[in-house]
Structure formats: C-alpha cells, structure tokens
Protein backbone atom coordinates (compact mmCIF):
# COMPACT_ATOMS: atom_id res chain seq x y z
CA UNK A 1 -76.90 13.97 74.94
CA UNK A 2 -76.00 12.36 71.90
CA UNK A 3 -79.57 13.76 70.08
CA UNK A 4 -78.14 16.85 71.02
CA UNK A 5 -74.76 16.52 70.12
CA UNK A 6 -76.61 15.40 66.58
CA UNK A 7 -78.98 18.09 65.83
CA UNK A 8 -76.28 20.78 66.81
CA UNK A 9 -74.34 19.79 63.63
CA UNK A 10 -77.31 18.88 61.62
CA UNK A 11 -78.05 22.33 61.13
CA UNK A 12 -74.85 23.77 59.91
CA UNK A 13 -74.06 20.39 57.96
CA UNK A 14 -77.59 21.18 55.74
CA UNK A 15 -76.64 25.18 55.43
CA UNK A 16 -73.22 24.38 54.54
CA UNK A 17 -74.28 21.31 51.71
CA UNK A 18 -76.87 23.93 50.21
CA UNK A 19 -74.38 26.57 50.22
CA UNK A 20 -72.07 23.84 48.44
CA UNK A 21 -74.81 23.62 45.96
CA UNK A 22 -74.85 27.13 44.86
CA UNK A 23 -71.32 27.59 44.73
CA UNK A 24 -70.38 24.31 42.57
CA UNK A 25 -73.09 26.43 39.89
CA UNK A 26 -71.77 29.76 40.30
CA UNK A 27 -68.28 28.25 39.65
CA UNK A 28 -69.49 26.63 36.55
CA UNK A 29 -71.81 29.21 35.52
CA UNK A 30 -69.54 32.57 35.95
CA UNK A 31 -65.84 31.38 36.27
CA UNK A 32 -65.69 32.01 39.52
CA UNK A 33 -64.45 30.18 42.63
CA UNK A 34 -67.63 30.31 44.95
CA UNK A 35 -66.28 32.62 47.15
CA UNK A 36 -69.35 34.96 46.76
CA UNK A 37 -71.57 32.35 48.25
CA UNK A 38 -69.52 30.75 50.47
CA UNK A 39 -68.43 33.25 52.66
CA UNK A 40 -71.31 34.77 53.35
CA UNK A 41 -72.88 31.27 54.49
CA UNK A 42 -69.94 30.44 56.70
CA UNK A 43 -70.30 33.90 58.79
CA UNK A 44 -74.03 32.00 59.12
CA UNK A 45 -72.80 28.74 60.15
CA UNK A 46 -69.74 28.92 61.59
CA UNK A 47 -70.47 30.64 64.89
CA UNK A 48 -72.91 27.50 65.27
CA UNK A 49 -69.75 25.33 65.34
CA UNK A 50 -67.83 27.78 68.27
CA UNK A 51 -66.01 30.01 66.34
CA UNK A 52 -65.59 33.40 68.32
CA UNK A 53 -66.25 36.48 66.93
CA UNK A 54 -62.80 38.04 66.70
CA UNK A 55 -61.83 34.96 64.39
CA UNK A 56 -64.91 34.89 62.18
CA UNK A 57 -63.81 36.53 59.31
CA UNK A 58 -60.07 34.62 59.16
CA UNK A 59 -62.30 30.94 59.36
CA UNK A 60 -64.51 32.23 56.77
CA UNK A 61 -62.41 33.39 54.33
CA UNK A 62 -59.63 30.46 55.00
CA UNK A 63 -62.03 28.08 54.51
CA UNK A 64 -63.72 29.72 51.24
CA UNK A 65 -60.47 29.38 49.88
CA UNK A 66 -60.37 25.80 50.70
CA UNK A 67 -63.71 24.96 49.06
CA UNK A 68 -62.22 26.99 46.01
CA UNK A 69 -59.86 24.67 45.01
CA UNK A 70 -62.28 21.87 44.52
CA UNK A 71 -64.89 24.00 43.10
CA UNK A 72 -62.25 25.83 40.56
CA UNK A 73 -60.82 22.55 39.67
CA UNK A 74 -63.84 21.09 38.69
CA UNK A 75 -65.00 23.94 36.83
CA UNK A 76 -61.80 24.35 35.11
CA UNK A 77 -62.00 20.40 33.92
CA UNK A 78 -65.66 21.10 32.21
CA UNK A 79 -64.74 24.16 30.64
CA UNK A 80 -61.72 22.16 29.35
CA UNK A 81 -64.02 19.75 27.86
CA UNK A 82 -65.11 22.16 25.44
CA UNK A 83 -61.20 24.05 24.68
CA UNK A 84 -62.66 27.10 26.37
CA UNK A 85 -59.77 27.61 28.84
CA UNK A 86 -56.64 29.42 27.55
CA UNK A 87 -54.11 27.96 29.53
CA UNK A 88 -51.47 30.01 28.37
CA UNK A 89 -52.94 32.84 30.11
CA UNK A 90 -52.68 30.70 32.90
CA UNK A 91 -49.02 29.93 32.88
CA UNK A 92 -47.80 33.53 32.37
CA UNK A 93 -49.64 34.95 35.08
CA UNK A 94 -49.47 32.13 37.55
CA UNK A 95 -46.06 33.58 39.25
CA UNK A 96 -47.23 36.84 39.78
CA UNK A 97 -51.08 35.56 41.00
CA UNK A 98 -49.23 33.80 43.75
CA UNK A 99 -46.83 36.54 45.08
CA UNK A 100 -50.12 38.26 45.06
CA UNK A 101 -51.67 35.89 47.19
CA UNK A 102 -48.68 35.83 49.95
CA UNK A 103 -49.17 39.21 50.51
CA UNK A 104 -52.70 39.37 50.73
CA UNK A 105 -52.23 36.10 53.38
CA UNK A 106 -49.73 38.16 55.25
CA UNK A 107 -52.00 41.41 55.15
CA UNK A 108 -55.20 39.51 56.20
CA UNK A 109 -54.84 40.18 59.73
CA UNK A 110 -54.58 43.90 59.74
CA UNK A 111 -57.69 44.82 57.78
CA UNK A 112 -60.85 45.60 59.04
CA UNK A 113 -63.36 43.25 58.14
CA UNK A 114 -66.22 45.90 58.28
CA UNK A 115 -64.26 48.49 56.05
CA UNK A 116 -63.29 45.59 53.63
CA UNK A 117 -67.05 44.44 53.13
CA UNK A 118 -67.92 48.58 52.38
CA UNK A 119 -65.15 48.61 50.21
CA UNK A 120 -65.29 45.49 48.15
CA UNK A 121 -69.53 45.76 48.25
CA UNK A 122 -69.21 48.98 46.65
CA UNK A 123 -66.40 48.22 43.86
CA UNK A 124 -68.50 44.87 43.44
CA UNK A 125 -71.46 47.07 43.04
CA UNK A 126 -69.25 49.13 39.98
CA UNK A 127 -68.33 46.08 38.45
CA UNK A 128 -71.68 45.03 37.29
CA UNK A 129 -72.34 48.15 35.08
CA UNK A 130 -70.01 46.87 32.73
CA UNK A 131 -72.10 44.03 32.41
CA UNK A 132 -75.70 45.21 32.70
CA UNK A 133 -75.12 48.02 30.54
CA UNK A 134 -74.89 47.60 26.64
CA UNK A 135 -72.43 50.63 25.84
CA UNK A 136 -70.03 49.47 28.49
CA UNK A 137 -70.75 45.60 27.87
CA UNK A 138 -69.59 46.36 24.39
CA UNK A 139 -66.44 48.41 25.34
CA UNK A 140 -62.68 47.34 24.28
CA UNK A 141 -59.85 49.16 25.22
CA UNK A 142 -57.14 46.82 23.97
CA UNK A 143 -57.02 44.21 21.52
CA UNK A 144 -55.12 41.64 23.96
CA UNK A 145 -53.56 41.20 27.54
CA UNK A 146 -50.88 43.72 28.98
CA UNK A 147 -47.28 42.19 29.53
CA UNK A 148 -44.31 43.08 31.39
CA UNK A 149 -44.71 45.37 34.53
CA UNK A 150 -48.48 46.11 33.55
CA UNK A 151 -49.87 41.69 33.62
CA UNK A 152 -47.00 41.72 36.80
CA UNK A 153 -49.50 44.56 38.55
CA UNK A 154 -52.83 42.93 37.71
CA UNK A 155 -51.99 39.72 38.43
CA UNK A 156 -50.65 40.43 41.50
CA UNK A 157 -53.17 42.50 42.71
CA UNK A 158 -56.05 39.86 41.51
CA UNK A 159 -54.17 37.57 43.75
CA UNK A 160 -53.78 39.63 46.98
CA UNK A 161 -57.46 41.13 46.91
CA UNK A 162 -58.92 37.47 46.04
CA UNK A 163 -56.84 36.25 49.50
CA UNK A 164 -58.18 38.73 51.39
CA UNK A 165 -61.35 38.47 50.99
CA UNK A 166 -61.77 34.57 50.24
CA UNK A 167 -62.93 34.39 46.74
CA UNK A 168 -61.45 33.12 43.44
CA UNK A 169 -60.72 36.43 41.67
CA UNK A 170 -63.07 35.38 38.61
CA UNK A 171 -65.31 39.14 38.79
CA UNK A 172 -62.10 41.27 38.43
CA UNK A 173 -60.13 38.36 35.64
CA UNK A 174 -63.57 38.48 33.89
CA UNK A 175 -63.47 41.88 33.14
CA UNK A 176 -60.06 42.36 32.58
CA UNK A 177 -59.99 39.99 29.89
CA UNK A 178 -63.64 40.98 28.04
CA UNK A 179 -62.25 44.95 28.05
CA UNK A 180 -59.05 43.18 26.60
CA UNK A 181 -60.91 41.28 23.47
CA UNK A 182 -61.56 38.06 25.22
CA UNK A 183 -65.02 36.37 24.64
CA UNK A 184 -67.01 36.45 28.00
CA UNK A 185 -67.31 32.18 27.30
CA UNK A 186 -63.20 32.48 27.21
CA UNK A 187 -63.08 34.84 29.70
CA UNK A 188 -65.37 32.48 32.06
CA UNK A 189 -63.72 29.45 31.42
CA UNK A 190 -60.14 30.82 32.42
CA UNK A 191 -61.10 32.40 35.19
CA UNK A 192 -62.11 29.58 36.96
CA UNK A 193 -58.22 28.52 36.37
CA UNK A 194 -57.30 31.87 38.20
CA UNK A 195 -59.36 30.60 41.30
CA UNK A 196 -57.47 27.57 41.35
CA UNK A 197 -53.97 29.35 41.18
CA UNK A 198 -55.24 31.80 43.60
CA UNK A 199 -57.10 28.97 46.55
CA UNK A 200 -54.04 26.56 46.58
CA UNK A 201 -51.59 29.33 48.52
CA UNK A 202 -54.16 30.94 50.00
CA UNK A 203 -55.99 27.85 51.60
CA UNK A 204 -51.94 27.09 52.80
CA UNK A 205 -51.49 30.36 53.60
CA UNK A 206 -54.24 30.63 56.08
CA UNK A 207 -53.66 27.09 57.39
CA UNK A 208 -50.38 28.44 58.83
CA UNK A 209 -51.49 31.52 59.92
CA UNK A 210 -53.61 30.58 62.01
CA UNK A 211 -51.92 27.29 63.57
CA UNK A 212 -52.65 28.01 67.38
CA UNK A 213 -54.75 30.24 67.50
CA UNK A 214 -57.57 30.71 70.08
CA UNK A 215 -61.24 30.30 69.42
CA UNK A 216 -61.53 28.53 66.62
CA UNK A 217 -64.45 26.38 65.29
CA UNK A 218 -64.47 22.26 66.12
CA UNK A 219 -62.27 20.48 63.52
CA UNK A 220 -60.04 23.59 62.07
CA UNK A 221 -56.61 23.22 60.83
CA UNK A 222 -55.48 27.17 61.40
CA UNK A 223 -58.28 29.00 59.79
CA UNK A 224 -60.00 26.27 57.76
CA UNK A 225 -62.19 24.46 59.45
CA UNK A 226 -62.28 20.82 57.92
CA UNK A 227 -65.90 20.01 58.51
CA UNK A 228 -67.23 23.03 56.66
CA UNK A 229 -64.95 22.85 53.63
CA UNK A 230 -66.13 18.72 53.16
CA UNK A 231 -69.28 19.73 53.52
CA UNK A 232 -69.28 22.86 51.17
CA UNK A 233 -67.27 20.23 48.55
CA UNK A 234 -69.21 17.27 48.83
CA UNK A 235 -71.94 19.16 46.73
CA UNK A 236 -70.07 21.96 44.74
CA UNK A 237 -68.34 19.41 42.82
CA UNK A 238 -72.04 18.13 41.71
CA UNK A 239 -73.15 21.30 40.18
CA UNK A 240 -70.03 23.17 39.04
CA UNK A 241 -70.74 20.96 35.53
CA UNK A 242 -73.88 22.08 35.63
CA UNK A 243 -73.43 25.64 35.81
CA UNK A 244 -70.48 25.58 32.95
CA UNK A 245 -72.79 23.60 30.66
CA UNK A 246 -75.00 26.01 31.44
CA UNK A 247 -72.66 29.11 30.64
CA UNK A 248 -72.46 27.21 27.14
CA UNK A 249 -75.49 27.24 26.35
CA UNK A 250 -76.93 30.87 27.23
CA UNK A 251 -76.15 33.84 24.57
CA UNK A 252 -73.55 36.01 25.47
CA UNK A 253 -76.00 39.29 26.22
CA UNK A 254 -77.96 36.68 28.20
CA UNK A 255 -74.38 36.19 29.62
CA UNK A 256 -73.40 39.25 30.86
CA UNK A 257 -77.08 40.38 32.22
CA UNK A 258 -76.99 37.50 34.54
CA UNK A 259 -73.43 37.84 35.73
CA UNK A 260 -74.40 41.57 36.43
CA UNK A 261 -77.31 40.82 38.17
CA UNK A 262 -75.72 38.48 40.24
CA UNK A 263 -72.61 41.24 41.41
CA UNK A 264 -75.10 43.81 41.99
CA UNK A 265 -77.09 41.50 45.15
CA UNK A 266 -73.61 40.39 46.43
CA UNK A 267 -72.56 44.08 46.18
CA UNK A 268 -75.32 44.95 48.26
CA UNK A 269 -75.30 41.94 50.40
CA UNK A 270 -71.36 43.43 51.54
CA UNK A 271 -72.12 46.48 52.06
CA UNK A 272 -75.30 45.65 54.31
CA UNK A 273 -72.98 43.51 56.43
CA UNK A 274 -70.14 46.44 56.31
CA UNK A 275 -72.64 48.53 57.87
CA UNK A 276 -74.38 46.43 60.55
C-alpha cells in the first residue's frame, strides 16, 4: 500500500521538477514568468493528483501563478545583477498591472477554457512574426512608453490577460517595450519584474477563489495546489540564472529568432489543445 501510495506521486513529482527546470530557463532566458511551460505540464500532472476535470484549468493556472513568483523573482535578481531592469517602468505601471489582475481573477471563472486556448494560441502565434521577421523585428513606432490613459490601458490589460491564463505577461511587455525603443536585453530583463507584479495578486487571487471548492487536487489551498508549485520551484529557481546569463550572452538577432521560435510551438501547442 505504501509502494503504491509512493509511486503514485513519484510520477507527477519527476514531471513537475522537469517542468520546474524549463521554466526557471525560460524565465531567465525570455523575461518571462514560466507560465508557457508550466501550465501546460500541470493539465499533464495534475489529474494524476485527483483534480476533476471541471477544475483543471482554475488549478493549473492558480498554481502557474504561484510558481511565477519564485521564478520572476529570481529572474528579476540576475537581470539586476547586470542594471538591465528599469525599475522605474516598474513602479509606474505597477498600480494599474494589479487592477488588471483583479479583474482577470474575478473573470476567470466565466471563460471558456477551450475558446481561451484558440484565442490566446492564435494571438501567441501573431506575436512571433515580430520577432522572426527582420522588417518587423526592426520596427519602432514610438521613441518611449505611452503615459496617462494609454500605459493605464496596457498595463491593465497585460495584467488581466496574464491572470487569466496563468502566465507572467513577459510575450505581450516584450513587445510593447521593443516597438517602443527598448533594447530586447532591457525589454527581457523588466519583464520578468512584470511577472512578479502580475503572480503575487493573482496567486492570492485564486487562493480565495477557490477556498471550498469541490474536486480539487491533494494538498491545494483554493486553486493552487501546494505540492505542485514546491515542486515546480524547487528547480526553477536553479536555472532561471542560467537562462538570464544566457540572454546576456546571445546577440540580439540571435535574440529575437529564438524567442520567436519558441511563441510559435506554444502558439500551436494552444491551439491543438483548444481544439481537442
């Protein structure tokens, strides 16, 4: 009984420590929160641990956010190391990140999951032109960040789709601030800030909406299941240095080419699961 009891979390512990892995180096390597690896590995896993169906999706993306905040943080303090991050960026769109986020908590439970993967696959999908292409890599529309009612928009709306869909917002901040005259080493570097602002209210967020609630996997507080996240952290903290050294020390073309690469298979890898 107890060999049993073993091996049934063997399995998920392994998946969820290599999906740790990749995220820590995606969080170092493109600014963003891990999101794009994680959640995909917990629909995987967490059914393993007794999540039901109807739930999947809130667990998932509740506890991405939770491994966010460790991988961001981590991320953030490396790219620190080498005064990439512009944390004044940071500070003036922090407010308007977060009201972002509340909604997107309070909307989480009325969206389709299946729509949301077509959705977000396909704009995912859109988003890695600008970075696989030369003519559009190159492209500038403005020589520095919007203010007033325009930041208030973006930022808020980084924040609310990010919630939804359990990632740290670095794809969208990325290309906001390249087509604004930001470096894509700068832009990197401070987006895996935005993850941080964005998983801390989210990961609460999700916690309280889903205190009570039936079905839920072994060891979940609401909709983030403890377990996972430790697991998913444990590693991601080991690599997230590894990928932002390693963000440092490709070209910027070299840069971008990867970054699109990378959106176009998650792009894909949505929509596939929008479909099935």
């Amino acid at each position: 009984m107890t060999e049993a009891l073993v091996m049934s979390w063997l399995v998920p512990a392994l998946m969820m420590l290599g999906a740790g892995l990749l995220a820590g180096f995606a969080a170092g390597l493109f600014g963003i929160g891990g999101g794009f690896v994680v959640v995909p590995a917990l629909f995987a896993v967490l059914p393993l641990l007794g999540a039901a169906q109807d739930e999947l999706a809130h667990v998932a993306v509740g506890t991405s956010l939770a491994t966010i905040v460790a991988t961001s943080a981590r991320s953030v303090q490396a790219h620190a190391r080498k005064g990439a991050v512009d944390f004044d960026l940071l500070r003036s769109w922090a407010i308007w990140i977060v009201l972002g986020v509340g909604a997107g908590v309070m909307l989480a439970a009325r969206i389709s999951s299946d729509m949301l993967a077509l959705i977000f696959g396909g704009g995912v999908m859109l988003m890695a032109l600008h970075f696989l292409f030369p003519v559009l890599a190159r492209r500038q529309i403005a020589s520095e960040l919007p203010g007033g009612y325009a930041r208030a928009g973006i930022a808020g709306g980084l924040g609310a789709f990010s919630s939804l869909l359990g990632i740290g917002g670095g794809t969208i901040a990325i290309i906001v601030m390249t087509l604004c005259g930001k470096s894509i080493h700068r832009s990197i570097a401070t987006a895996a800030g935005i993850g941080f602002i964005i998983a801390l209210p989210g990961m609460i967020g999700f916690m309280l909406i889903g205190l009570g609630m039936p079905g839920l996997p072994a060891g979940s507080v609401g909709y983030v299941n403890i377990p996972a996240t430790l697991a998913i952290i444990a590693t991601s903290v080991i690599t997230a240095p590894w990928g932002a050294a390693a963000a440092h020390r490709l070209s910027p073309a070299m840069l971008r080419q990867i970054f699109g690469i990378y959106l176009l298979c998650i792009g894909a890898l949505m929509v596939r699961h929008g479909l099935t």
